[in-house]
N, C-alpha and C. Protein backbone atom coordinates (compact mmCIF):
# COMPACT_ATOMS: atom_id res chain seq x y z
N UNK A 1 0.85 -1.17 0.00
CA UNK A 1 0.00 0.00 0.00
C UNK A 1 0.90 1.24 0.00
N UNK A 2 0.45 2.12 -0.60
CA UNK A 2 1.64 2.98 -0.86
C UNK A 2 0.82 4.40 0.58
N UNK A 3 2.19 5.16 0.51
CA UNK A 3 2.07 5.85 1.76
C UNK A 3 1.70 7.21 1.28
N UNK A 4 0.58 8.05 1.84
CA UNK A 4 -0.14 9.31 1.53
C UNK A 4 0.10 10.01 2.39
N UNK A 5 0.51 11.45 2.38
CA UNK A 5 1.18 12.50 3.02
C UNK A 5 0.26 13.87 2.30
N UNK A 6 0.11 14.68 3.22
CA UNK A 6 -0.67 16.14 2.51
C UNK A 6 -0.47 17.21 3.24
N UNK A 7 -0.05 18.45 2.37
CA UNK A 7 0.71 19.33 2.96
C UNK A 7 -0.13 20.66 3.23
N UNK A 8 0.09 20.98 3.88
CA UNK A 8 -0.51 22.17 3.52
C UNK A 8 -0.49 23.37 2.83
N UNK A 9 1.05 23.40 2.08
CA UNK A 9 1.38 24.42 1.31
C UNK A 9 0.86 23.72 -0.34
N UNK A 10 -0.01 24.48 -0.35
CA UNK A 10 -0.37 24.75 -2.25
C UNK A 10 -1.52 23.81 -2.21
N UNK A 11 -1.52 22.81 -1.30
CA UNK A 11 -2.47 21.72 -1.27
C UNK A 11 -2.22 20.52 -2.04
N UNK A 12 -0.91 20.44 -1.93
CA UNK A 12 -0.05 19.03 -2.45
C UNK A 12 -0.23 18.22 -2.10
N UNK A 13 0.00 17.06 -2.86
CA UNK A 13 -0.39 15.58 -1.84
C UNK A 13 1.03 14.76 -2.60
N UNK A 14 1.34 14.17 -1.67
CA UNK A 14 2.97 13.35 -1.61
C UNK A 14 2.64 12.05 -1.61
N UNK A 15 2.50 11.41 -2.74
CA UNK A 15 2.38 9.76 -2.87
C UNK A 15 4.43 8.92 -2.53
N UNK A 16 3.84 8.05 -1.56
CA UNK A 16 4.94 7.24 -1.80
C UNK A 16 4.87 5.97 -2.04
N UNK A 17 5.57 5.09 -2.87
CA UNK A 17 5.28 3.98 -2.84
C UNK A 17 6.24 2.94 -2.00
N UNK A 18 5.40 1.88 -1.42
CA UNK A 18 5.77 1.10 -0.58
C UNK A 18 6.13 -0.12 -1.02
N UNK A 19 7.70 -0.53 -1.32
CA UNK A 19 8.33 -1.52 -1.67
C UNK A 19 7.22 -3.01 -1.46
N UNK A 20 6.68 -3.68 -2.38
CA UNK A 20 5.93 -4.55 -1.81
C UNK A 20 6.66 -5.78 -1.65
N UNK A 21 6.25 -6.21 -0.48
CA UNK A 21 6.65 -7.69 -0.05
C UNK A 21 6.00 -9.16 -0.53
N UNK A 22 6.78 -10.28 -0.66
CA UNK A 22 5.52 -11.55 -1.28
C UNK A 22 4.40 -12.10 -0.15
N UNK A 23 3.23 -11.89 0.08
CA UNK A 23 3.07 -12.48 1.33
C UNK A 23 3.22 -13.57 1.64
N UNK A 24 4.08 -14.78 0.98
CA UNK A 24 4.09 -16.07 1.86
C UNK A 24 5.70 -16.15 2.57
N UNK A 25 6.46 -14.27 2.44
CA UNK A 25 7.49 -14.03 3.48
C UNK A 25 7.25 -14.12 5.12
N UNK A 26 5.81 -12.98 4.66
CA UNK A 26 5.28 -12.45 6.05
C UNK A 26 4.84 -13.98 6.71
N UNK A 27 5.55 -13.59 8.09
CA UNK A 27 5.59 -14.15 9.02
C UNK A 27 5.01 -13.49 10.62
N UNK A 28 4.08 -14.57 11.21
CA UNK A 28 3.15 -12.93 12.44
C UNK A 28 4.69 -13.96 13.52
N UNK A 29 4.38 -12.93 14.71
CA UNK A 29 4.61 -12.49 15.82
C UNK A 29 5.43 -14.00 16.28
N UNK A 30 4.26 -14.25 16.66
CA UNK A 30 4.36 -15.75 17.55
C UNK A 30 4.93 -16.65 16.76
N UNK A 31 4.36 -16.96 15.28
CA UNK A 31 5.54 -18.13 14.69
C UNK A 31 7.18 -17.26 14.69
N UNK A 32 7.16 -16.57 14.54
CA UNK A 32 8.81 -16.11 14.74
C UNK A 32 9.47 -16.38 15.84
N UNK A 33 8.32 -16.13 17.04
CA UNK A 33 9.20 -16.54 18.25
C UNK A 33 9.17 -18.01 18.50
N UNK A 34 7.89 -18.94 18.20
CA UNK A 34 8.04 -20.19 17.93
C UNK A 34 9.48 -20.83 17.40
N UNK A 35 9.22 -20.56 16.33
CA UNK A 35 10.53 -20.75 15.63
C UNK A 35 11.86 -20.63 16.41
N UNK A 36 12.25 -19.45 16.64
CA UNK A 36 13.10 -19.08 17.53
C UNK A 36 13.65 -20.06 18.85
N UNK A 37 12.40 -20.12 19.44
CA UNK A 37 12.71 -21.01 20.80
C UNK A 37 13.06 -22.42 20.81
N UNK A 38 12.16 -22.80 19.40
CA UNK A 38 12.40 -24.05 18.73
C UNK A 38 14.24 -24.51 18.25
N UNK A 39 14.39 -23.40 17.86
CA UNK A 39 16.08 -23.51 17.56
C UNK A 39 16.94 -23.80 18.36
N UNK A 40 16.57 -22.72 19.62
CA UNK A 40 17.41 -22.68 20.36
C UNK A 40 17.54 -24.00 21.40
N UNK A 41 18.89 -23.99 21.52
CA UNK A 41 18.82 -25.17 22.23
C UNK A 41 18.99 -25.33 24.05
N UNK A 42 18.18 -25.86 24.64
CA UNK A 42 18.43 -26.05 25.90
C UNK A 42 19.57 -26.22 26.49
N UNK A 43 19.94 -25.66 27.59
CA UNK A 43 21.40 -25.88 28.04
C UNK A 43 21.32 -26.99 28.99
N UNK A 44 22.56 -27.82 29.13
CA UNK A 44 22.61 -29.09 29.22
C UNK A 44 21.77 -29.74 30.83
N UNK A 45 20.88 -30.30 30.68
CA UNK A 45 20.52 -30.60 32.29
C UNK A 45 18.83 -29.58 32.77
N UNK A 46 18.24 -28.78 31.47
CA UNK A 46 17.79 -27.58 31.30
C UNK A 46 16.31 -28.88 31.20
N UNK A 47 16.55 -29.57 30.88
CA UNK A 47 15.15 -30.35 30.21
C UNK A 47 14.32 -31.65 31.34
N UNK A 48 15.46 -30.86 32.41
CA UNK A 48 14.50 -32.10 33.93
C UNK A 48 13.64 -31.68 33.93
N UNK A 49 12.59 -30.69 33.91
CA UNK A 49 11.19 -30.20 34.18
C UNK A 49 10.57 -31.45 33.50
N UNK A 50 10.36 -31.47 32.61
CA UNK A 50 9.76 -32.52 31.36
C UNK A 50 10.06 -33.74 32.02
N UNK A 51 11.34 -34.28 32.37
CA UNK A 51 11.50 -35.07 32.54
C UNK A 51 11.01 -35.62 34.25
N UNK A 52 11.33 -34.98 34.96
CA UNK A 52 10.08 -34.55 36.13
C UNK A 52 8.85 -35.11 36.01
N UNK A 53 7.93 -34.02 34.94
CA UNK A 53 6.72 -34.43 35.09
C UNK A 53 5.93 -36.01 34.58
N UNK A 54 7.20 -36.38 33.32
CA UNK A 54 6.84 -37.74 33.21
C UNK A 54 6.86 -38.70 34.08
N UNK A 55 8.11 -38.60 35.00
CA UNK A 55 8.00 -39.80 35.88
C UNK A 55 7.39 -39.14 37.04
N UNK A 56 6.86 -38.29 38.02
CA UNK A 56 6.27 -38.41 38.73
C UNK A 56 4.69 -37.93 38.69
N UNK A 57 4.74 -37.57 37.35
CA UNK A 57 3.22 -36.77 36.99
C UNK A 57 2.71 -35.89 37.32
N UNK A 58 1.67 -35.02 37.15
CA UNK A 58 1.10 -33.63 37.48
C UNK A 58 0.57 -33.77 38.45
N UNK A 59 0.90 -34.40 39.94
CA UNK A 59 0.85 -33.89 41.04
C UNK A 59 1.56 -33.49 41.94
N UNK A 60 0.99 -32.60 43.12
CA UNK A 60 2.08 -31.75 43.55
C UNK A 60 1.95 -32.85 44.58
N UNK A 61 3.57 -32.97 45.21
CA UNK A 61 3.88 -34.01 46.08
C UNK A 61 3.66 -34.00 47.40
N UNK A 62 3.56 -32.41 47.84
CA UNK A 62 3.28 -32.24 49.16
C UNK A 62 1.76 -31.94 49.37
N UNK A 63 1.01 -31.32 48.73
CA UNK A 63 -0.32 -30.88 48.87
C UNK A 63 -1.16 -31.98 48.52
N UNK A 64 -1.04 -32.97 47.40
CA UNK A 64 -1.48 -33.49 46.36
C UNK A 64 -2.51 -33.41 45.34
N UNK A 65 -2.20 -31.66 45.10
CA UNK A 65 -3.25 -30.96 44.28
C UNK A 65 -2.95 -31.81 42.37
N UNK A 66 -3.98 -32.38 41.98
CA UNK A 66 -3.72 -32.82 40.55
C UNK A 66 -3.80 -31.65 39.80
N UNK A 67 -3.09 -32.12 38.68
CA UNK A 67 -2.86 -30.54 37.22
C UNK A 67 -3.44 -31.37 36.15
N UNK A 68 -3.88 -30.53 35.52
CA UNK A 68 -3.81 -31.07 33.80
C UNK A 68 -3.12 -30.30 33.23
N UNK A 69 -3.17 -30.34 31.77
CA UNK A 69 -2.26 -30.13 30.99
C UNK A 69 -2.79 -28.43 30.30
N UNK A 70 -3.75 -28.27 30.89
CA UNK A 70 -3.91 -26.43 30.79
C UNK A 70 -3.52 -25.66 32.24
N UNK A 71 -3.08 -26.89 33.38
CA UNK A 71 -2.46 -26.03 34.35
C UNK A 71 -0.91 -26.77 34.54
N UNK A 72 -0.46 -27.04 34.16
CA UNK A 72 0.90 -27.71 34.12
C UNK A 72 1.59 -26.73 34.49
N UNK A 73 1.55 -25.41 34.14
CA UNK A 73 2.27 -24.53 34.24
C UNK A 73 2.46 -23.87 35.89
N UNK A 74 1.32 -24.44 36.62
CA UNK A 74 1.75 -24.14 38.23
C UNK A 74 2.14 -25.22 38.96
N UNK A 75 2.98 -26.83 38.12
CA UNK A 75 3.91 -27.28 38.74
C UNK A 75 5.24 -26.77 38.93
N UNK A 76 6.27 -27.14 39.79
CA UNK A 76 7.45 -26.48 39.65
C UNK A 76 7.97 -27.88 40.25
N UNK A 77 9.80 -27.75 39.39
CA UNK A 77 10.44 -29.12 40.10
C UNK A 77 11.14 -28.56 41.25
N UNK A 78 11.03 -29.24 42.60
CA UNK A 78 11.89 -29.20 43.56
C UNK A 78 13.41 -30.00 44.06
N UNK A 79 14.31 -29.27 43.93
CA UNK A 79 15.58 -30.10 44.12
C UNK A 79 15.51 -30.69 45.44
N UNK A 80 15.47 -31.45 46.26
CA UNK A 80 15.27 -32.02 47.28
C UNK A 80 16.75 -31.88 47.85
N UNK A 81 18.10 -31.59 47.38
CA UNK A 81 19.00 -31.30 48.38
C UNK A 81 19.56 -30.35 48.47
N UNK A 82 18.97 -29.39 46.52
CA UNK A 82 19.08 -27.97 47.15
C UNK A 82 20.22 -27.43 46.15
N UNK A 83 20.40 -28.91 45.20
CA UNK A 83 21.73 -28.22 44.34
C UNK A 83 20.73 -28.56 43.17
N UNK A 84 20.96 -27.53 42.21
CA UNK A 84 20.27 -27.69 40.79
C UNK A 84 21.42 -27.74 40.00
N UNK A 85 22.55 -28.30 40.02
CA UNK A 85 23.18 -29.17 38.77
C UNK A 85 23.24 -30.18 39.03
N UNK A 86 22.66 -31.22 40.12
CA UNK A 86 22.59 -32.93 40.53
C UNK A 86 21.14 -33.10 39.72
N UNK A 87 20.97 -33.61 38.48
CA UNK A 87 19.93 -33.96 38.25
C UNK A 87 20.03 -35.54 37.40
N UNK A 88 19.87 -36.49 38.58
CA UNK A 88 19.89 -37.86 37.99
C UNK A 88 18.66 -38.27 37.53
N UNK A 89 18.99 -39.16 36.44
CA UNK A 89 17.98 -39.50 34.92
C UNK A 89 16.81 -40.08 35.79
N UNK A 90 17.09 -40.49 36.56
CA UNK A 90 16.12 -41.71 37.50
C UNK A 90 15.09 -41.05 38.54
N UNK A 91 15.16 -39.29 38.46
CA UNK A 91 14.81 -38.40 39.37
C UNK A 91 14.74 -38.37 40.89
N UNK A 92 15.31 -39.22 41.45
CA UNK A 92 15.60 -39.15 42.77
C UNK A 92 15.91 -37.88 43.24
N UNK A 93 16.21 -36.80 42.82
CA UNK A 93 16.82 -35.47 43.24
C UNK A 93 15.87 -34.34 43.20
N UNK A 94 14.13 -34.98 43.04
CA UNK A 94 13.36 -34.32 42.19
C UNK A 94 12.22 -34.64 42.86
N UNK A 95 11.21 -33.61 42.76
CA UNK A 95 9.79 -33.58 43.46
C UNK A 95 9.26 -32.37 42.77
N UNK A 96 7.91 -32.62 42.29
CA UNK A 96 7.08 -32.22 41.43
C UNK A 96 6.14 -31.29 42.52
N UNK A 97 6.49 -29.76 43.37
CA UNK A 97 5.35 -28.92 43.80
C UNK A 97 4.37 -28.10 43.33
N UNK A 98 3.42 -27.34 43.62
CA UNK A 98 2.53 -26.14 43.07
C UNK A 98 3.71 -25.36 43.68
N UNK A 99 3.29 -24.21 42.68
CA UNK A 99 4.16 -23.06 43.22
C UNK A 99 3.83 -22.44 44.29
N UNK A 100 2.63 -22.72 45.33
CA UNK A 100 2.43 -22.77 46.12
C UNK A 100 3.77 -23.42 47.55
N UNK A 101 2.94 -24.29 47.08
CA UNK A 101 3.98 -25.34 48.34
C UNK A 101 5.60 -25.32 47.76
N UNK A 102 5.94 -25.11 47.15
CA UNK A 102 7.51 -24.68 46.17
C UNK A 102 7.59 -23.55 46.99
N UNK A 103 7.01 -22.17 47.25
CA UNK A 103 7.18 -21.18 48.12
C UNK A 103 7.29 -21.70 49.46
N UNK A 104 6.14 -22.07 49.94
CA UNK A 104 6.67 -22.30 51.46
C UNK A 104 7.70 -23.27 51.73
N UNK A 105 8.12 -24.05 51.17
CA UNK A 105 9.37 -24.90 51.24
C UNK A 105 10.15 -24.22 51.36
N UNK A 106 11.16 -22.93 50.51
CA UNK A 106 11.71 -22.08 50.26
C UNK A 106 11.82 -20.98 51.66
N UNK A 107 10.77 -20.75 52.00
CA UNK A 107 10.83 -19.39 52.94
C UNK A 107 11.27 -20.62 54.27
N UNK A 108 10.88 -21.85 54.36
CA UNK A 108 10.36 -22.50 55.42
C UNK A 108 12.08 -22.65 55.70
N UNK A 109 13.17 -22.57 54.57
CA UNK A 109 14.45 -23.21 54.73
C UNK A 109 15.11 -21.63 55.05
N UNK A 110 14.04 -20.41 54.56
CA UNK A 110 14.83 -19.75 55.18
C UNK A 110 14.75 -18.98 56.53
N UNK A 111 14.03 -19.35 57.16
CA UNK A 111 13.41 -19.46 58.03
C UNK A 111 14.39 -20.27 59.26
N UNK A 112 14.96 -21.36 59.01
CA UNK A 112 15.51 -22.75 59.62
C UNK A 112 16.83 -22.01 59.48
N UNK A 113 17.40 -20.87 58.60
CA UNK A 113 18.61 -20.65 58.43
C UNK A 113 18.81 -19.45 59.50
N UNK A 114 17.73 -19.18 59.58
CA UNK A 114 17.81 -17.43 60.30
C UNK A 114 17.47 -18.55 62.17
N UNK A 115 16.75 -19.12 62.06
CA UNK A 115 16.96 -19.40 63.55
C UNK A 115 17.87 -20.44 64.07
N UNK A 116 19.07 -21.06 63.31
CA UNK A 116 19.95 -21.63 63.33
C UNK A 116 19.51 -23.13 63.85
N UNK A 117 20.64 -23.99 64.57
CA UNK A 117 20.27 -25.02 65.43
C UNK A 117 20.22 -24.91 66.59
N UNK A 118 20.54 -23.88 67.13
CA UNK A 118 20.05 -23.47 68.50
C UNK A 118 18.84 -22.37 68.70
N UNK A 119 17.67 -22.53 68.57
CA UNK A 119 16.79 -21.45 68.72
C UNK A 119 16.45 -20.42 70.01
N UNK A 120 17.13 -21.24 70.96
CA UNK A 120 17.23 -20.66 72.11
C UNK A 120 18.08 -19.20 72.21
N UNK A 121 19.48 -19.34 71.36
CA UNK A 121 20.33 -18.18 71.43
C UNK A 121 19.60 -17.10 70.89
N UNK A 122 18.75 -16.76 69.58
CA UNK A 122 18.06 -15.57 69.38
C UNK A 122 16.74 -15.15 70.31
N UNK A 123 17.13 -13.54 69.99
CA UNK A 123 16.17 -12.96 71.31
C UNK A 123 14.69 -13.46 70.69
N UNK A 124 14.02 -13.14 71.91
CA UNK A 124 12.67 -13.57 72.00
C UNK A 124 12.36 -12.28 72.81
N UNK A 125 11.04 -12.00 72.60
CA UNK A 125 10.14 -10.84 72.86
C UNK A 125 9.02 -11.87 74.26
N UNK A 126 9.48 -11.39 75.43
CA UNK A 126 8.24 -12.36 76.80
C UNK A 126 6.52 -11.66 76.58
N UNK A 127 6.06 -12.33 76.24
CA UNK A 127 4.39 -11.65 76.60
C UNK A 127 4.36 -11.15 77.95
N UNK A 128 4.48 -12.08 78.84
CA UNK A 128 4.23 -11.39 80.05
C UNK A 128 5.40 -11.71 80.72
N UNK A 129 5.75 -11.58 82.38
CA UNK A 129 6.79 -11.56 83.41
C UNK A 129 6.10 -11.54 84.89
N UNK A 130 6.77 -12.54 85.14
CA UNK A 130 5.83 -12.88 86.72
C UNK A 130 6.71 -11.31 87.61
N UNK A 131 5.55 -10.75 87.84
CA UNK A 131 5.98 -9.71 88.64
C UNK A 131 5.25 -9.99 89.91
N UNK A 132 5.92 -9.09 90.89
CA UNK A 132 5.04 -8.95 92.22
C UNK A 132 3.96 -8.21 92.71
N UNK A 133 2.83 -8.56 93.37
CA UNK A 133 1.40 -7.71 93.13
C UNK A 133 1.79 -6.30 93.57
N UNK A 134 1.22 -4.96 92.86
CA UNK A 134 1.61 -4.04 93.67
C UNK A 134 2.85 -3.29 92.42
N UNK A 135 3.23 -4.61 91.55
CA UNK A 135 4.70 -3.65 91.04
C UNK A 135 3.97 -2.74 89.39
N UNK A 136 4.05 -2.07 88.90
CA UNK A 136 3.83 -1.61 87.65
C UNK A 136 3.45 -2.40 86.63
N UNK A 137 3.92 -3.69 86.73
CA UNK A 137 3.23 -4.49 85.58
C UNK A 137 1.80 -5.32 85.86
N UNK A 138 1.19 -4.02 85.54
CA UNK A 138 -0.87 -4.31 86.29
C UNK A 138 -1.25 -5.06 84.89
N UNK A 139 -0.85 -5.01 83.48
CA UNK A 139 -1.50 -5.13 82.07
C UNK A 139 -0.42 -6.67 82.13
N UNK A 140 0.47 -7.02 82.74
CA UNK A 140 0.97 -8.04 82.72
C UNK A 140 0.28 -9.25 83.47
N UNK A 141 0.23 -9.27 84.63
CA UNK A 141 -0.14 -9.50 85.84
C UNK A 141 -1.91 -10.04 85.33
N UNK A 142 -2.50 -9.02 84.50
CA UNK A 142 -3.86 -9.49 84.72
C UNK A 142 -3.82 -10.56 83.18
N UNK A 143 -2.68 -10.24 82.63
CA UNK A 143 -2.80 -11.32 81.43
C UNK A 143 -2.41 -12.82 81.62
N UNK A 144 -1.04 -13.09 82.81
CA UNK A 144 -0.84 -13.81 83.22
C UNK A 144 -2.46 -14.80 84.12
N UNK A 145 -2.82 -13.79 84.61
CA UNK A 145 -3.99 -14.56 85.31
C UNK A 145 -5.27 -15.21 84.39
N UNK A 146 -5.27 -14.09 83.60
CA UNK A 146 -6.35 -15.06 82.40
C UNK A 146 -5.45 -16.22 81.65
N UNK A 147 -4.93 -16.29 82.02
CA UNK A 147 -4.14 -17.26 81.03
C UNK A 147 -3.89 -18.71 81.96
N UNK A 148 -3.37 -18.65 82.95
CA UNK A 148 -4.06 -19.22 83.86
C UNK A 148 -5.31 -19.62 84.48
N UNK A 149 -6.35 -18.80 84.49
CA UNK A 149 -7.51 -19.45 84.36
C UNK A 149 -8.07 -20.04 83.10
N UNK A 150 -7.98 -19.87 81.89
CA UNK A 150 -7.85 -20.57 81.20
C UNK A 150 -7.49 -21.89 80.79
N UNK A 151 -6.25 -22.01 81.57
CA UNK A 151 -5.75 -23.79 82.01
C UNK A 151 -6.27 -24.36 82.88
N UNK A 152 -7.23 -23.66 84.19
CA UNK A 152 -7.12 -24.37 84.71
C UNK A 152 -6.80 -24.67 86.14
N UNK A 153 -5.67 -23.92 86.42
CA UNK A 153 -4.89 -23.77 87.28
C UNK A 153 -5.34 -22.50 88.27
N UNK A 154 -6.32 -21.68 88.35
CA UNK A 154 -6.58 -20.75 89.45
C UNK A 154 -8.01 -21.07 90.01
């Protein structure tokens, strides 16, 4: 289609013509990138997902939410020791989550990292403190006692 331009001096009009193309060049959007991704090749060890979902299938291992194949896309593979270049053919190294439970796994380890193996050494915040009747801690004192009656024990 050729390109139309109009000026305003004299009341000219500027035809251009537009080199035409064959259309069985034109190519849309998506087959180009098809194509593209198709070429390119996976880097080595890149293709456990697939291989994942065949041997343990579209369920998630911890929840045991089932997928089909229009939600496949909210499985995720889990490395179970935490290194993602150990990926044996036999998938032992491998667990099929929702990205759900793939998150809390994740926060849950970091979580285990921040309170170490001693949980005792980081501070802790006391709700209450056995004080003596009479001392300033009146909002302590009466929480301690509901809490105690509550168990039981008053």
């Amino acid at each position: 289609m050729a390109k139309v331009t109009f000026s305003s001096k004299w009341g000219r009009v500027k035809v251009q013509a537009k080199p035409s193309v064959p259309e069985n060049n034109l190519q849309s959007a998506q087959d180009a990138v098809r194509e593209i991704k198709k070429n390119q090749k996976s880097p080595a060890g890149e293709d456990y997902r697939e291989k994942s979902l065949a041997i343990h299938g579209l369920v998630c291992a911890r929840c045991g939410r089932e997928f089909d194949q229009t939600t496949r896309h909210l499985l995720t593979v889990h490395h179970k020791d935490g290194n993602h270049n150990y990926n044996p053919p036999d998938g032992s190294n491998w667990e099929n989550l929702c990205v759900y439970c793939h998150e809390d796994v994740h926060s849950r380890e970091v979580l285990a990292e921040y309170l170490g193996d001693n949980a005792s050494t980081k501070e802790a915040s006391v709700v209450y403190e056995d004080v003596s009747p009479g001392s300033s801690g009146l909002m302590a004192q009466k929480l301690k006692e509901a809490l105690q009656k509550k168990d039981g024990k008053k």
